[in-house]
C-alpha atoms as a PDB file:
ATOM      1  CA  UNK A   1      -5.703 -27.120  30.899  1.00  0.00           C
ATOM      2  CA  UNK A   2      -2.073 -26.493  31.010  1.00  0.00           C
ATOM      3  CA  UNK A   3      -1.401 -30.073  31.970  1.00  0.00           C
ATOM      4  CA  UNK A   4      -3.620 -31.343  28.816  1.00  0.00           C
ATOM      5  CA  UNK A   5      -0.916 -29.146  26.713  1.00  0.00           C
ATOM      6  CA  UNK A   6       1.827 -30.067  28.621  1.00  0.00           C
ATOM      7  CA  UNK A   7       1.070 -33.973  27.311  1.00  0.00           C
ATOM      8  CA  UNK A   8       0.408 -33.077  23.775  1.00  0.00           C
ATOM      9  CA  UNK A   9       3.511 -31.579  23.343  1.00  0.00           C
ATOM     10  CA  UNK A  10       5.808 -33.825  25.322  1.00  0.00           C
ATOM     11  CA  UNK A  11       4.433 -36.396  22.777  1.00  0.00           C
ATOM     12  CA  UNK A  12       6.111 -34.505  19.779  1.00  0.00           C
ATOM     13  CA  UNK A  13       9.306 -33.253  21.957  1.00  0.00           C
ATOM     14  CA  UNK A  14      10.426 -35.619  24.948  1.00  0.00           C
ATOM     15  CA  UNK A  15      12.460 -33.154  26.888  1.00  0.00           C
ATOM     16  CA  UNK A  16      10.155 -30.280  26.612  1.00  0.00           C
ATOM     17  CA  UNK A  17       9.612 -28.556  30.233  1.00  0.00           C
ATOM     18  CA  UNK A  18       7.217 -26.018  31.469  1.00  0.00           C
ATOM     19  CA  UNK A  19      10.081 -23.226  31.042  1.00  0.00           C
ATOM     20  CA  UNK A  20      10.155 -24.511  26.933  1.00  0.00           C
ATOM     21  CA  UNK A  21       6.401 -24.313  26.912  1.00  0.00           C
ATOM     22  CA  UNK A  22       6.188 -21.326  28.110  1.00  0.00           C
ATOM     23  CA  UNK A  23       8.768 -19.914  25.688  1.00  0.00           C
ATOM     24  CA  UNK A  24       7.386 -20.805  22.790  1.00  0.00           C
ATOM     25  CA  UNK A  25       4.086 -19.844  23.652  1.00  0.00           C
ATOM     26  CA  UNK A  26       5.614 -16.072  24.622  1.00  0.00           C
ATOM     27  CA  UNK A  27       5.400 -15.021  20.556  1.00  0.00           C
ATOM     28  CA  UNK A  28       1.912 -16.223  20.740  1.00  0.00           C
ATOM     29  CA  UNK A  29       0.106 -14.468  23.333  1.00  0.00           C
ATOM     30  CA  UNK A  30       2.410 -11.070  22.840  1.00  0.00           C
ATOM     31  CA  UNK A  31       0.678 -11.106  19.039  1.00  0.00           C
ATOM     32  CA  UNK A  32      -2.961 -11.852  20.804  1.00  0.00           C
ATOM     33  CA  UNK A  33      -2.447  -8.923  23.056  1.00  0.00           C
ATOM     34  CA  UNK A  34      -1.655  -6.254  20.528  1.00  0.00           C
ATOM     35  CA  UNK A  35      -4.517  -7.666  18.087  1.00  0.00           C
ATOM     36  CA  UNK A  36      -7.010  -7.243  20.876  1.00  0.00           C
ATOM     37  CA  UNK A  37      -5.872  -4.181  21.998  1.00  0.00           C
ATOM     38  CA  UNK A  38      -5.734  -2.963  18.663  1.00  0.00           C
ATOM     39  CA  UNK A  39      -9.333  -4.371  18.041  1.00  0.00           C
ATOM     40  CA  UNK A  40     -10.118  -2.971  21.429  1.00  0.00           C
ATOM     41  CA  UNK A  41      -8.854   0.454  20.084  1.00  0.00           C
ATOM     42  CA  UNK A  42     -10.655   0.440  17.171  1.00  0.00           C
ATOM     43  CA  UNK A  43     -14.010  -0.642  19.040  1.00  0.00           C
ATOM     44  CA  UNK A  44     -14.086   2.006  21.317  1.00  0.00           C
ATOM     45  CA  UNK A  45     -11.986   5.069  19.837  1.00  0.00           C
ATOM     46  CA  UNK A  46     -12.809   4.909  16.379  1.00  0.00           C
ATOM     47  CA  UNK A  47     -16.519   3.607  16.041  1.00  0.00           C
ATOM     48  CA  UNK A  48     -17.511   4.920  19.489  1.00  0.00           C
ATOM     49  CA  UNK A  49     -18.900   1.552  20.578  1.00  0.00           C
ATOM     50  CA  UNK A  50     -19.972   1.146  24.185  1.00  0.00           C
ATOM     51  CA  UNK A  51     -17.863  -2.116  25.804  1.00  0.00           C
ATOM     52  CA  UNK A  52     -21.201  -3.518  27.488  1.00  0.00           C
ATOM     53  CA  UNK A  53     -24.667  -3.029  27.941  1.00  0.00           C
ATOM     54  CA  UNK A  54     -25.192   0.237  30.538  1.00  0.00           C
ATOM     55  CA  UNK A  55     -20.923   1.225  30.363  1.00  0.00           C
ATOM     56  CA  UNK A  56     -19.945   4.202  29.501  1.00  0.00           C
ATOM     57  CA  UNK A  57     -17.104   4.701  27.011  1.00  0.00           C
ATOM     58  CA  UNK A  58     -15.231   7.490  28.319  1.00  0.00           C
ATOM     59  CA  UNK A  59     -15.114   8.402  32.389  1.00  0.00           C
ATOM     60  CA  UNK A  60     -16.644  11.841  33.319  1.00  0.00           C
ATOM     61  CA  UNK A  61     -15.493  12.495  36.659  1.00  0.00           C
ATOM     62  CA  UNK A  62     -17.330  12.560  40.151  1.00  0.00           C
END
């Protein structure tokens, strides 16, 4: 997959390298992180949601 966006971009920017690509895609995925946590948060903490079917939200001990 990474190759596939390697040759998209190249097409737009001729001396773009994987170090570039993986620069600009830094912002990116440090926003999708925090939105899922925060969704992930929110899911769990707040409307007391189980994460699957049979998993229990909060660990009870042995």
């Amino acid at each position: 997959m990474s190759s596939l966006i390697m040759a998209v971009a190249a097409r737009y920017k001729k001396d773009l390298g994987i170090g570039t690509l993986m620069a600009m895609m830094l912002p990116y995925s440090i926003v999708f992180l925090l939105g899922w946590s925060l969704l992930f948060f929110l899911w769990v903490f707040v409307f007391g949601l189980p994460v699957g079917p049979g998993a229990a939200t909060f660990y009870n001990g042995l």
